[in-house]
Protein backbone atom coordinates (compact mmCIF):
# COMPACT_ATOMS: atom_id res chain seq x y z
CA UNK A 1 98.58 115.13 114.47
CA UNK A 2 95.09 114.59 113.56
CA UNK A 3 93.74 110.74 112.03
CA UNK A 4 92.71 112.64 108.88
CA UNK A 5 96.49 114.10 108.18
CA UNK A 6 98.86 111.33 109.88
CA UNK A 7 99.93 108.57 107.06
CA UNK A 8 101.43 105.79 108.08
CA UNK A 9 104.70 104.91 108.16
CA UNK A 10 106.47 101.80 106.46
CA UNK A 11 106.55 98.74 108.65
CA UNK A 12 108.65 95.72 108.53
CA UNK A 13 108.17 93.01 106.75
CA UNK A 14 106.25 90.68 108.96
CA UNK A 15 104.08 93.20 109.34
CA UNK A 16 102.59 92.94 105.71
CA UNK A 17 102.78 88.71 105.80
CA UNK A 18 100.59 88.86 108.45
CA UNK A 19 98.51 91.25 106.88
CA UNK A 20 98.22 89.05 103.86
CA UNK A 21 97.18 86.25 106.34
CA UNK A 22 94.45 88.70 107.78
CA UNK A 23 92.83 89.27 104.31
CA UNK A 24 92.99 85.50 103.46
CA UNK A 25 91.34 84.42 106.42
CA UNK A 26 88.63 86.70 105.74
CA UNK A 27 88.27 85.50 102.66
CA UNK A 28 88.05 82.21 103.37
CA UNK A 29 85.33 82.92 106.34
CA UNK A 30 82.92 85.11 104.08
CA UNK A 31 83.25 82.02 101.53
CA UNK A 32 82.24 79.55 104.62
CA UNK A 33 79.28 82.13 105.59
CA UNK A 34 80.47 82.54 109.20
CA UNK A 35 80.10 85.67 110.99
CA UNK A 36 82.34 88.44 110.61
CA UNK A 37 82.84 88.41 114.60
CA UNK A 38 83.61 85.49 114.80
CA UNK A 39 85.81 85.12 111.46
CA UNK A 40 88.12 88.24 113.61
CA UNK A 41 88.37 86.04 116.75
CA UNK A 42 89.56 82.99 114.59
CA UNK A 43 91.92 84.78 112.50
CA UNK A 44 93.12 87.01 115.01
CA UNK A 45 94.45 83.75 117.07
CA UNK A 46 96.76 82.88 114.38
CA UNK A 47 98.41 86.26 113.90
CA UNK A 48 102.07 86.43 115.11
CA UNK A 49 101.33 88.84 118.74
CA UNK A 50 104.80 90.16 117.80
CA UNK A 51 102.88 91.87 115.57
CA UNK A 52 100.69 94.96 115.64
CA UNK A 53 98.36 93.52 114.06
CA UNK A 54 95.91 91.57 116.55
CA UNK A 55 95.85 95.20 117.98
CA UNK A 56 94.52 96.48 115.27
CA UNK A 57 92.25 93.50 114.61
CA UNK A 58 90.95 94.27 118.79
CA UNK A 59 90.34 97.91 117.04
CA UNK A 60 87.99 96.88 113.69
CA UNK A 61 86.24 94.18 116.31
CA UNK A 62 84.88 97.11 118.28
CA UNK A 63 84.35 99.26 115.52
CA UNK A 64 82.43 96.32 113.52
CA UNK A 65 80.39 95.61 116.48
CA UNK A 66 79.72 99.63 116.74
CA UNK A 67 78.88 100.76 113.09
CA UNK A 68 78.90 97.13 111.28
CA UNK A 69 81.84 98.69 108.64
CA UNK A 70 85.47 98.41 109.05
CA UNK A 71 87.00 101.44 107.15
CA UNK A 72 86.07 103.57 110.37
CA UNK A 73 88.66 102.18 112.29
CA UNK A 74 91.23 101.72 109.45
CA UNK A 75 91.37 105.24 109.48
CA UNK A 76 91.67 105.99 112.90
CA UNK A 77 94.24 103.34 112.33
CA UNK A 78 96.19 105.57 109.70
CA UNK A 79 99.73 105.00 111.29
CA UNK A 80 99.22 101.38 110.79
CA UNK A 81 96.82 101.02 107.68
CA UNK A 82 98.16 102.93 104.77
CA UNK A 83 95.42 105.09 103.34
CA UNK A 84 95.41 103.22 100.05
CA UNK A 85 93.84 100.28 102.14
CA UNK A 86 91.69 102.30 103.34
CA UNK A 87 90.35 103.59 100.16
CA UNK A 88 90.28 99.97 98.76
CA UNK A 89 88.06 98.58 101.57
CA UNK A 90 86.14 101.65 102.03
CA UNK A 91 84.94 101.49 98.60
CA UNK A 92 84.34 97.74 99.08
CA UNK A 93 81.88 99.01 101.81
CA UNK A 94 79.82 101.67 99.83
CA UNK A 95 76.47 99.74 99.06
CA UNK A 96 76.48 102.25 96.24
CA UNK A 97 79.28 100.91 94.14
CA UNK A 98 79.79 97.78 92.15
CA UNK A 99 83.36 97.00 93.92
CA UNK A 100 82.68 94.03 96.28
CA UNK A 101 84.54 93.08 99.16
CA UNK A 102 86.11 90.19 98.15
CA UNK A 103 87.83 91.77 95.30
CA UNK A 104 88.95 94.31 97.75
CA UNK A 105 90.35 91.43 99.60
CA UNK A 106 91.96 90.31 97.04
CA UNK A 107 93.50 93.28 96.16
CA UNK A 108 94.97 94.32 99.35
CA UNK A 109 96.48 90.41 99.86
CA UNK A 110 98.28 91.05 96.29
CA UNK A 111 99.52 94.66 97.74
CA UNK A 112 100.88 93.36 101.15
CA UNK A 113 102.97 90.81 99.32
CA UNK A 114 104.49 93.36 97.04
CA UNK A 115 105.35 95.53 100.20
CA UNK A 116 106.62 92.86 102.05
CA UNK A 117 109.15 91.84 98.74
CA UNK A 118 110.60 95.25 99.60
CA UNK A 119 108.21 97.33 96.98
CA UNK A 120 109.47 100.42 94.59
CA UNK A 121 107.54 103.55 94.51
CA UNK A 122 107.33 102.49 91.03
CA UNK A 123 105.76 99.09 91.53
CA UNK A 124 103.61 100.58 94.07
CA UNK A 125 102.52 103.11 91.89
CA UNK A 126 101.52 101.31 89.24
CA UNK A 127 99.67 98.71 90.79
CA UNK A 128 97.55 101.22 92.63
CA UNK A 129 97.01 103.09 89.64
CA UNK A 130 96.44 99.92 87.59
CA UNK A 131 93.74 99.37 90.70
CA UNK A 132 91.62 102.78 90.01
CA UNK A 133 91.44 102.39 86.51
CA UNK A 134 90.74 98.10 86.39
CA UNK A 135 87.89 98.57 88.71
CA UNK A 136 86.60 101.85 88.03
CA UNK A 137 87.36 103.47 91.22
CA UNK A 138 87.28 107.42 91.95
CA UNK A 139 89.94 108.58 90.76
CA UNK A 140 90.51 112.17 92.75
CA UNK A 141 89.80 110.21 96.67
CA UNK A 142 92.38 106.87 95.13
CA UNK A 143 95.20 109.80 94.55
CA UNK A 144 94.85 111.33 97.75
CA UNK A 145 94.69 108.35 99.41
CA UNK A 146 98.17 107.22 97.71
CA UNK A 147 100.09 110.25 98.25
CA UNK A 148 99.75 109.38 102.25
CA UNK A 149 101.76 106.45 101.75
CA UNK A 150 105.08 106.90 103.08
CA UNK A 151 107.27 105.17 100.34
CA UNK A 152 106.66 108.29 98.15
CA UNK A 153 108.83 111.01 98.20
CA UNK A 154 108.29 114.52 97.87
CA UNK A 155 108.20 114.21 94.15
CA UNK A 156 106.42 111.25 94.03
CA UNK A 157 103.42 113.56 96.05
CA UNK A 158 103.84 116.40 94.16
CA UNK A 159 103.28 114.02 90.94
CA UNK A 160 100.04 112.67 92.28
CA UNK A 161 98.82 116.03 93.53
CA UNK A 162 99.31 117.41 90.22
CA UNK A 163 97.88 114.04 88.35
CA UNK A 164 94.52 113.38 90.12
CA UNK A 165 93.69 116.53 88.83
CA UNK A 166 94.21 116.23 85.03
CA UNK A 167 93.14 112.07 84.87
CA UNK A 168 90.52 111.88 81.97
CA UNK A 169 92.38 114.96 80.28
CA UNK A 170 95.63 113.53 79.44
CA UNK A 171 96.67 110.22 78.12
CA UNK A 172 97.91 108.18 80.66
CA UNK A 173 100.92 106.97 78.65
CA UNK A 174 102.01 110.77 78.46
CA UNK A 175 101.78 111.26 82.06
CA UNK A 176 104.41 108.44 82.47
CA UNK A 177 106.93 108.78 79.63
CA UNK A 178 107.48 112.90 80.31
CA UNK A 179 108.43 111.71 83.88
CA UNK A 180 110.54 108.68 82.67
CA UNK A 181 114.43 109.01 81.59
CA UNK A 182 113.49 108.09 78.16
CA UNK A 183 111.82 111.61 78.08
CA UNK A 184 115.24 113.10 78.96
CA UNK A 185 117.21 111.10 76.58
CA UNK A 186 114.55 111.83 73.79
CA UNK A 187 114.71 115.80 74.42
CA UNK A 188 118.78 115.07 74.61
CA UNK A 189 118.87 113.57 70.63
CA UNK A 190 116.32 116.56 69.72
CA UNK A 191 118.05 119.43 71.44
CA UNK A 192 114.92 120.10 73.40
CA UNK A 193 114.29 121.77 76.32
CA UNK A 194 115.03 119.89 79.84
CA UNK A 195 113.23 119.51 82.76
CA UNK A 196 114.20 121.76 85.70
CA UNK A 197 115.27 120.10 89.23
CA UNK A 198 112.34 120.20 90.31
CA UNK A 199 110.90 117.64 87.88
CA UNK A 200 113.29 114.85 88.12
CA UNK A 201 112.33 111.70 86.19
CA UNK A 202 110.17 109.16 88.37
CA UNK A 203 110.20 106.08 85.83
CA UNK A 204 113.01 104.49 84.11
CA UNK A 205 114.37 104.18 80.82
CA UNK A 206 112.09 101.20 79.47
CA UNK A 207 109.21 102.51 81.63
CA UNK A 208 109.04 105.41 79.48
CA UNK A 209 110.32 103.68 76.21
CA UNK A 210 106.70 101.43 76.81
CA UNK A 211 104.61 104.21 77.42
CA UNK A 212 105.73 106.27 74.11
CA UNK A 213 104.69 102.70 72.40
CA UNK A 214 101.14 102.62 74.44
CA UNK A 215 100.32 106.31 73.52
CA UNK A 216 96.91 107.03 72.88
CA UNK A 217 96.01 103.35 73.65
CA UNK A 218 93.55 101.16 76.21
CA UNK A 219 95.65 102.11 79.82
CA UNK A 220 95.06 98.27 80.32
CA UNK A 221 97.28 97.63 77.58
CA UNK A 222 100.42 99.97 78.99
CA UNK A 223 100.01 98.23 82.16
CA UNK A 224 99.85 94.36 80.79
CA UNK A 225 102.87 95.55 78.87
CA UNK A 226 104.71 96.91 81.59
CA UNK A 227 104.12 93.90 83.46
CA UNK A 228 105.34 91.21 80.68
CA UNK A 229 108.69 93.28 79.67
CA UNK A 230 109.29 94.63 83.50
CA UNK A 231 107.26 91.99 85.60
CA UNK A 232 105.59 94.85 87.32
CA UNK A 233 102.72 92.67 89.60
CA UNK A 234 99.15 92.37 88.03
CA UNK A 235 96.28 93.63 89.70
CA UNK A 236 93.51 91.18 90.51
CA UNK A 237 90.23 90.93 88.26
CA UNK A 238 86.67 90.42 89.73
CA UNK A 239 86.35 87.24 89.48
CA UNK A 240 83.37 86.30 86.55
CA UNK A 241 81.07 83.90 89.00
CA UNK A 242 77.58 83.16 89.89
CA UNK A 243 76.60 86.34 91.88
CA UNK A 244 74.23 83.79 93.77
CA UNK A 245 77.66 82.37 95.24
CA UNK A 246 78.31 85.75 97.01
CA UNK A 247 74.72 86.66 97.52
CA UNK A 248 73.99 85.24 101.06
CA UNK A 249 77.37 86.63 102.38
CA UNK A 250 76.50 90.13 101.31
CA UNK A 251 73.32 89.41 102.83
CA UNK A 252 74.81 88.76 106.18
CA UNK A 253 77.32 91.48 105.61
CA UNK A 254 74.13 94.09 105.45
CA UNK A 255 72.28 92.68 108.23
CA UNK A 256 75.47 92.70 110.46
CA UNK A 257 75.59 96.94 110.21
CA UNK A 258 71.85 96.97 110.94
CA UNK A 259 72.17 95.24 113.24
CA UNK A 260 74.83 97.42 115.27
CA UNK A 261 72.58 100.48 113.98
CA UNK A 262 69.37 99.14 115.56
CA UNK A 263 70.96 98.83 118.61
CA UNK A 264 72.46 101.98 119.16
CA UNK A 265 69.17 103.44 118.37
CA UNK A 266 67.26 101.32 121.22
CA UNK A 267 70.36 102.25 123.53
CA UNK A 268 69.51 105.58 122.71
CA UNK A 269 65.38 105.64 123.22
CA UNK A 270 66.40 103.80 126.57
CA UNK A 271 68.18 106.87 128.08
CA UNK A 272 71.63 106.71 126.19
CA UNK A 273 74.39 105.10 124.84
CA UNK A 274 76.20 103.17 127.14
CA UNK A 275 80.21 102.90 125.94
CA UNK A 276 81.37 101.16 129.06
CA UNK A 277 80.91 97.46 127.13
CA UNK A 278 83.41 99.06 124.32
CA UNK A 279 86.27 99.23 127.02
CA UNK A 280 85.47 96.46 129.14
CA UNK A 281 88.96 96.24 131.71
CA UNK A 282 89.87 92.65 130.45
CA UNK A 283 88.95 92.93 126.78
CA UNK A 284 89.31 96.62 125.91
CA UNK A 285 89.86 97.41 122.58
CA UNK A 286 94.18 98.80 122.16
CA UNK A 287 94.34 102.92 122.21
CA UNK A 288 96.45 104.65 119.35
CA UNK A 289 99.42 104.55 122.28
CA UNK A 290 99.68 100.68 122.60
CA UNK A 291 100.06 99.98 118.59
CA UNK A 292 102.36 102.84 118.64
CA UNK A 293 104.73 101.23 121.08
């Protein structure tokens, strides 16, 4: 199976607290202004190696060194990353956009620890929605990316599939009470028509019973209310700071993929690229086959 079609599967538990250790150690070395190299090596000592992780870690070293981003290798690393992580640091990583990395941190720390506390494809759902829509993120690419994730069934893809098509064209309160019990029991009392099989409800009886109260309102206000009545978990804000305090890390951030571009370029006038140094014997970076095993 090919990186762009194989999703990841679930992992266990430990898996995702050492992921949440991963994103807050690279937190706390962007904050320090070290080097992204060496912020990997650091954190990487500290994982749990009866993990996957400092594998993967190994991976985004050699990729970060090679094109100065990390989504690259996050997606070659789709049976380990989930392709909503992807998406969130991916986006971090677009110069283009207004999402910074931090938040994206942030984020993803807040998602590990609601996979690792055994998550619902409800709960999962509607923080990652509650994720596109807070920060303004695409949409149609956050969808797709979220229907790779293994915790969703068939229906569940078939509802985002369906979904990332019509966003901005229905009200997102509708799209979650006609797949919620409540619909059913409403359509019960009024002798309306029910849905097939094939459209079983995906949300509860108070998910729905919340949504027909937040029709035609700010989505923000569905989701705060959803997470007061059901204690759903609430998606991190950007945090309102100096931009001064994150300007010099950005900075170094930018000069670090330059960096790994100017190189390859003078590699290249010289006569070629030489890969060798990316799969040195004693430090080569793990194949798809050893974080597999």
């Amino acid at each position: 199976m090919s990186d762009q079609t194989q999703s990841s599967a679930e992992l266990e538990a430990e898996e995702y607290v050492e992921q949440r250790h991963f994103f807050e150690g690279l937190q706390a070395g962007l904050s320090d202004n070290r080097p992204m190299q060496e912020i990997l090596s650091s954190v990487r000592n500290e994982i749990l190696v009866t993990t996957k992780l400092p594998m993967a870690i190994d991976f985004m070293a050699a990729e970060l060194r090679h094109s100065g981003q990390f989504y690259p290798a996050m997606k070659r690393l789709s049976h380990y990353f989930s392709g909503f992580q992807t998406f969130i640091i991916e986006s971090s990583e677009d110069d283009r956009g207004r999402f910074d990395f931090q938040t994206g941190l942030e984020i993803l720390k807040s998602e590990v620890k609601l996979r690792a506390d055994h998550a619902t494809p409800q709960s999962l759902f509607l923080y990652q929605f509650e994720t596109l829509c807070r920060h303004r993120l695409k949409y149609d690419h956050g969808f797709i990316a979220m229907a790779a994730d293994p915790l969703y069934d068939e229906h569940w893809k078939k509802f985002l599939e369906v979904n990332r098509r019509r966003i901005g064209l229905i009200d997102i309160a509708d799209m979650i009470y006609v797949r919620s019990e409540h619909y059913i029991t409403q359509q019960v009392r009024r002798g309306g028509k029910l849905p097939g099989a094939d459209f079983p409800p995906l949300f509860g009886e108070r998910e729905g019973r919340i949504a027909l109260a937040n029709r035609k309102r700010d989505p923000l206000l569905l989701f705060s209310a959803l997470q007061r009545q059901l204690g759903y978990p609430k998606v991190p804000s950007k945090k309102k700071i100096e931009e001064e305090q994150f300007l010099i890390p950005q900075m170094m951030r930018r000069m670090e993929r330059m960096e790994a571009r100017i190189k390859l370029l003078e590699e290249e006038n010289r006569g070629g690229i030489d890969l060798s140094k990316f799969y040195e014997k004693e430090n080569r970076p793990p194949t798809f086959g050893d974080i597999d095993d």
